[in-house]
N, C-alpha and C. Protein backbone atom coordinates (compact mmCIF):
# COMPACT_ATOMS: atom_id res chain seq x y z
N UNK A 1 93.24 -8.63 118.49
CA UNK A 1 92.30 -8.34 119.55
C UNK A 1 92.80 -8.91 120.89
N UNK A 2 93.31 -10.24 121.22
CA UNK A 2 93.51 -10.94 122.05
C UNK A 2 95.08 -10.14 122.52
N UNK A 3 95.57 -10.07 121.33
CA UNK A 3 97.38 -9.78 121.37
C UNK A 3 97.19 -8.20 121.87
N UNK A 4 96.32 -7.10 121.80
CA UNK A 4 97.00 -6.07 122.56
C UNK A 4 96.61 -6.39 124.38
N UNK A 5 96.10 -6.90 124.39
CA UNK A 5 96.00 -6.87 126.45
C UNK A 5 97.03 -7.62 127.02
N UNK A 6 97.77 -8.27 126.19
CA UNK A 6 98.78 -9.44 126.53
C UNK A 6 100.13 -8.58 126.82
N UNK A 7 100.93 -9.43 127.89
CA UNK A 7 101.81 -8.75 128.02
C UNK A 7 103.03 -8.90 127.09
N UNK A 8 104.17 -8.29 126.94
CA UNK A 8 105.00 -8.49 125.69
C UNK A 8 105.68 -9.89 125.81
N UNK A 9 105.82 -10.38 124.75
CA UNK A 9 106.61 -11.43 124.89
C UNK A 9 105.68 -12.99 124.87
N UNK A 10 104.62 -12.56 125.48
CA UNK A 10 103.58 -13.89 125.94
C UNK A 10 102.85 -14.35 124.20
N UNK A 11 102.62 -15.55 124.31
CA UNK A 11 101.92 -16.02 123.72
C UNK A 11 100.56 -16.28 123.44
N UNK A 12 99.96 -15.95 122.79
CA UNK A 12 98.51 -15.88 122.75
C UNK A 12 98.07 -17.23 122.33
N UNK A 13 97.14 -17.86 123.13
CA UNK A 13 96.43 -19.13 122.71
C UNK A 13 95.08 -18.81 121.86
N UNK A 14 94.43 -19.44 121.05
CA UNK A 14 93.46 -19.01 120.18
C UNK A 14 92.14 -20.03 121.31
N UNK A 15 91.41 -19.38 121.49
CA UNK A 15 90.11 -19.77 121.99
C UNK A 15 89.59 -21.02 121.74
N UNK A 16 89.95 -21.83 120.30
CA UNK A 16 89.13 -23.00 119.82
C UNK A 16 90.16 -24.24 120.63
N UNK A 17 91.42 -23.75 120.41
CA UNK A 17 92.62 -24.90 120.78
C UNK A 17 92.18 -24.68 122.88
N UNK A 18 91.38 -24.11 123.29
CA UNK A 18 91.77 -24.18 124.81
C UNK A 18 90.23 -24.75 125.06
N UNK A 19 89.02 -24.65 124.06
CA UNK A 19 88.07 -25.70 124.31
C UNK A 19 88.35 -26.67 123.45
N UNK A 20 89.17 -27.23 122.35
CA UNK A 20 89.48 -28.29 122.35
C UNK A 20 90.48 -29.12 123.66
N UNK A 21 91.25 -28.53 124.12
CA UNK A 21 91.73 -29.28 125.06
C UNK A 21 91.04 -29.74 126.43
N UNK A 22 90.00 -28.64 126.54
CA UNK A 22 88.97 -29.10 127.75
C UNK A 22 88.23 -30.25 127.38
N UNK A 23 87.73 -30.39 125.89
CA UNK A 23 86.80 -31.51 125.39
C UNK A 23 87.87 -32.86 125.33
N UNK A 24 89.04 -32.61 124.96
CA UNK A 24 89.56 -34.05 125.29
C UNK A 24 89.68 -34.43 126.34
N UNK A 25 90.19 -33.60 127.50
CA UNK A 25 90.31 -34.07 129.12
C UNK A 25 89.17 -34.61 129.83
N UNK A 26 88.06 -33.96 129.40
CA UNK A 26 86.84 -34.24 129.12
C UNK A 26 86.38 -36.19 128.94
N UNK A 27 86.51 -36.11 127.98
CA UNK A 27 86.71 -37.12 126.91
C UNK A 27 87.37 -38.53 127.58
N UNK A 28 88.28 -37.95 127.54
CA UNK A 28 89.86 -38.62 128.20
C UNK A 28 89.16 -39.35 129.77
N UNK A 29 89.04 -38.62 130.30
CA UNK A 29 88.53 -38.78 131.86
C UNK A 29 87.04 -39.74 132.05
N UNK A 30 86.05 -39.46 130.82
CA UNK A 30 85.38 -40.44 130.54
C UNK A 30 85.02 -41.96 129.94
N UNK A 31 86.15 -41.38 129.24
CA UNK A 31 86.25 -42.87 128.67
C UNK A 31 87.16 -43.43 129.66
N UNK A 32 88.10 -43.06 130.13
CA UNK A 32 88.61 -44.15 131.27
C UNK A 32 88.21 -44.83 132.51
N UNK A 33 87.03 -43.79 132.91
CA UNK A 33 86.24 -44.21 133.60
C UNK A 33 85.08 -45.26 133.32
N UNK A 34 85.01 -45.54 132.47
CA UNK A 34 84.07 -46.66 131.83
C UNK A 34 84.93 -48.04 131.31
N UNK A 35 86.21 -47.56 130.70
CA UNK A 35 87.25 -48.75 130.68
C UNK A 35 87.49 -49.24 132.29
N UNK A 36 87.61 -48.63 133.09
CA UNK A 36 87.92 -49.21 134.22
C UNK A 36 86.68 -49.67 134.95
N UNK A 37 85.77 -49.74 134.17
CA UNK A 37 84.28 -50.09 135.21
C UNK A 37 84.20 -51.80 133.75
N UNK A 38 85.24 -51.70 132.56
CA UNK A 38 84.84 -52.89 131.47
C UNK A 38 86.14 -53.77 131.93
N UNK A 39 85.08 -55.18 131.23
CA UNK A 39 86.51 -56.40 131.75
C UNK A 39 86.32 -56.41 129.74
N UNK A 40 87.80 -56.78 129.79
CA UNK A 40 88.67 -56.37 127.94
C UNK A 40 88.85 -58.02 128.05
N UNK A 41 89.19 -58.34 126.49
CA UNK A 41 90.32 -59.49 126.51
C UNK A 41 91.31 -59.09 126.19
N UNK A 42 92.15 -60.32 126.33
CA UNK A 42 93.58 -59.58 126.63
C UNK A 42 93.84 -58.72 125.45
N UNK A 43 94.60 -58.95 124.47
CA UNK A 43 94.94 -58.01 123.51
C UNK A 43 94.45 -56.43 123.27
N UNK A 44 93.19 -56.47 123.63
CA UNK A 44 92.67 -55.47 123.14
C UNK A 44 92.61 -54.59 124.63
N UNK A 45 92.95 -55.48 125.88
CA UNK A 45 93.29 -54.48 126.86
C UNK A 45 94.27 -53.41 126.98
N UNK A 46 95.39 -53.60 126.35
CA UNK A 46 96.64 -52.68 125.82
C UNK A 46 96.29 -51.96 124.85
N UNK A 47 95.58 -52.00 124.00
CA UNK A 47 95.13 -51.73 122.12
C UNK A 47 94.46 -50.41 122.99
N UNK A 48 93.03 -50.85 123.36
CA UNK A 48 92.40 -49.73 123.59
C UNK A 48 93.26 -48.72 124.59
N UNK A 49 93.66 -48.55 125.76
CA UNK A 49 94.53 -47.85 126.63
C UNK A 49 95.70 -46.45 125.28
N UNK A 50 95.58 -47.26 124.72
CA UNK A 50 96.81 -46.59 123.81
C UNK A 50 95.95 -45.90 122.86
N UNK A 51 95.09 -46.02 122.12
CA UNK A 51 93.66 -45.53 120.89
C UNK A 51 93.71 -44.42 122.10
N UNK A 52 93.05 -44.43 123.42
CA UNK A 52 91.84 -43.38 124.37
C UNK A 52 92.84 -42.31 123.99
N UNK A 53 94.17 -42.71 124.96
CA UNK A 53 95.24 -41.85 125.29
C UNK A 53 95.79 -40.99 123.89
N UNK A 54 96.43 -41.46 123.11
CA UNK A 54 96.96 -41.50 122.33
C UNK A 54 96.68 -40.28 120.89
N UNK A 55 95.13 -41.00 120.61
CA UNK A 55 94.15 -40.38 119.59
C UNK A 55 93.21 -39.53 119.84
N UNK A 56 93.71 -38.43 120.31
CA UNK A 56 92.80 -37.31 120.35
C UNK A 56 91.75 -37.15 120.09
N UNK A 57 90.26 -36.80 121.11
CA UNK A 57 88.88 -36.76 121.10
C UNK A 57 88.39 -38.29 119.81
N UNK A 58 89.31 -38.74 119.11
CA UNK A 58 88.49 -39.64 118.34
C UNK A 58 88.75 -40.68 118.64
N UNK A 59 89.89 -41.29 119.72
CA UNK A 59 89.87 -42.45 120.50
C UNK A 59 88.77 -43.11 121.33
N UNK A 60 88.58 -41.80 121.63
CA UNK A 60 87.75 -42.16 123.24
C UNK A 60 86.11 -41.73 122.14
N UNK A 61 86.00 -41.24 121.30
CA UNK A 61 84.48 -41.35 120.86
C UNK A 61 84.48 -43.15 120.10
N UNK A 62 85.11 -43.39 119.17
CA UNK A 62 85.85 -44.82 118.99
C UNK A 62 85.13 -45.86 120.07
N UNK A 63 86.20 -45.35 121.03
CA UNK A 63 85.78 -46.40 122.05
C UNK A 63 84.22 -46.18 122.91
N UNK A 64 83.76 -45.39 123.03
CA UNK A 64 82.47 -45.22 123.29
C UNK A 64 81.56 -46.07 122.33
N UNK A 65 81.42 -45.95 120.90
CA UNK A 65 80.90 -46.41 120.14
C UNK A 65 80.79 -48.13 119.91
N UNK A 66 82.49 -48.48 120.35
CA UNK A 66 82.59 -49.58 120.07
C UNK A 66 82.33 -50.71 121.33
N UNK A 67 82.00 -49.89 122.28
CA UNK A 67 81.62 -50.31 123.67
C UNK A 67 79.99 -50.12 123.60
N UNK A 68 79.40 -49.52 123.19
CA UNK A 68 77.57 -49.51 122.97
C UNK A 68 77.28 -50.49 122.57
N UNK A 69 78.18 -50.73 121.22
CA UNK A 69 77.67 -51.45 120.19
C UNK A 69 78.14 -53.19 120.94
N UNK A 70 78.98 -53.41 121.70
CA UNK A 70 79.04 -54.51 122.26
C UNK A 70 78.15 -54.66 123.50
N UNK A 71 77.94 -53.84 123.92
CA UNK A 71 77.07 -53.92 125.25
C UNK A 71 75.71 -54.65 125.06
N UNK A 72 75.24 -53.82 123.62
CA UNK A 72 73.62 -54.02 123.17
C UNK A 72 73.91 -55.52 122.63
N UNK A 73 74.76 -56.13 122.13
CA UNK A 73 75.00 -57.24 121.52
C UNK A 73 74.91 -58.06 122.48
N UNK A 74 75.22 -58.22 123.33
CA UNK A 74 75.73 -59.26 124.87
C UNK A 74 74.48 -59.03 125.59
N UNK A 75 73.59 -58.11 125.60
CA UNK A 75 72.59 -58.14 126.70
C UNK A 75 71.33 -57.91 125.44
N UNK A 76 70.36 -58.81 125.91
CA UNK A 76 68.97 -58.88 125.16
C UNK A 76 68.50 -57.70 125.37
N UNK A 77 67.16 -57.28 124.57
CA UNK A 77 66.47 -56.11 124.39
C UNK A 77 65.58 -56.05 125.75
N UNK A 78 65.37 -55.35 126.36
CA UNK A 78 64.24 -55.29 127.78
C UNK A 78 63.04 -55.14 127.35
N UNK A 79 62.74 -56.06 128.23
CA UNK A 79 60.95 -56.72 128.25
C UNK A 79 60.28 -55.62 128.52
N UNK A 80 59.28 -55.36 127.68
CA UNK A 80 58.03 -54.21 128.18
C UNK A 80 57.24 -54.87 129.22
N UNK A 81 56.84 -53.52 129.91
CA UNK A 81 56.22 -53.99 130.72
C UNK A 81 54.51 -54.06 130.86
N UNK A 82 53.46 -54.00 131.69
CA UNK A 82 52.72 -53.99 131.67
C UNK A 82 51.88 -52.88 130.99
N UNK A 83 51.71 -51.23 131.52
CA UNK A 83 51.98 -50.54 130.86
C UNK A 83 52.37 -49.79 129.87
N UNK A 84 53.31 -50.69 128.80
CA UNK A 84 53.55 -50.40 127.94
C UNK A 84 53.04 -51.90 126.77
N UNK A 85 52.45 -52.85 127.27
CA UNK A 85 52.03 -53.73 126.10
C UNK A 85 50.09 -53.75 126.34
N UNK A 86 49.31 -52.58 127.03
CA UNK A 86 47.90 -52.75 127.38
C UNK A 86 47.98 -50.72 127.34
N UNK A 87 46.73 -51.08 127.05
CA UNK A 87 45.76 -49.80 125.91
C UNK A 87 45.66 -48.99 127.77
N UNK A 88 45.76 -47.80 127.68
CA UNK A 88 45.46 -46.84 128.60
C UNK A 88 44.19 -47.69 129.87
N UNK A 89 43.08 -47.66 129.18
CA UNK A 89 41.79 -48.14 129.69
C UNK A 89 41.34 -49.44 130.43
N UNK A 90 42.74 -50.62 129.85
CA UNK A 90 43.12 -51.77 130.49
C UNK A 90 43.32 -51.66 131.96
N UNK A 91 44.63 -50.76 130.96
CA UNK A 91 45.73 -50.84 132.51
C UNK A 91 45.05 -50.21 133.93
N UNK A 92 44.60 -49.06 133.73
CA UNK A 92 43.90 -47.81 134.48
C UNK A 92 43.52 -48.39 135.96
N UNK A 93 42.70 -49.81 136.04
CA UNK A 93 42.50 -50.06 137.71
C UNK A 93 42.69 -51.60 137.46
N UNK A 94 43.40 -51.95 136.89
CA UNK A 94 43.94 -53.41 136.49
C UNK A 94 43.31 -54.23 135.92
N UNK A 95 42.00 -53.58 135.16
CA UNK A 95 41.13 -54.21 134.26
C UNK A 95 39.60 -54.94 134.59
N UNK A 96 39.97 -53.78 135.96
CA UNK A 96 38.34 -54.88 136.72
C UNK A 96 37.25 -53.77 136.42
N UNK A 97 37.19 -52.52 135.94
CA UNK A 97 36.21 -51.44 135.72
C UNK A 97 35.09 -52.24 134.53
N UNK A 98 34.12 -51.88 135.02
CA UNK A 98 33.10 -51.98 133.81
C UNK A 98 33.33 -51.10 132.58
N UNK A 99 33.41 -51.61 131.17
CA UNK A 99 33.13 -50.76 130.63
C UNK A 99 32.17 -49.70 130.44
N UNK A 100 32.06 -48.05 129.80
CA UNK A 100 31.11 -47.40 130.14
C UNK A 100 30.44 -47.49 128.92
């Protein structure tokens, strides 16, 4: 289907291999942008650079994962707020209404 509009000689790329390569550049371009916004220790500053690059779409999901999962570890859970720890009827005019 693809091969008669093509001109002779040319190579036909298959459709899945040209959105896989958009999803890694993709990929690629995101995760580096978040490595360069993270401070690494040393070792694992070279380690990861080489996994993103290297390991196709499963580097950089890898490193996504393994960057969540440290993030949530290092920073406590966020405090609810008012709103979310008082019943609708509380909150509504800051608790000074008469009940009806």
């Amino acid at each position: 289907m693809l091969a008669e509009g093509a001109p002779a000689g040319s190579v036909t790329v298959p459709w899945w291999l040209r959105f896989g390569v958009l999803v890694y550049g993709v990929l690629l371009v995101a995760a580096f942008m978040i490595y360069a916004q993270t401070t690494h220790q040393r070792p694992w500053n070279v380690l990861w650079v080489l996994v993103i690059a290297f390991v196709p779409i499963l580097g950089a999901l890898c490193y996504f994962v393994v960057q969540s999962v440290d993030y949530r570890r290092q920073n406590d859970k966020p405090v609810k707020g008012r709103a979310e720890t008082m019943a609708p009827e509380e909150y509504g005019a800051g608790g000074s209404e008469a009940p009806r």
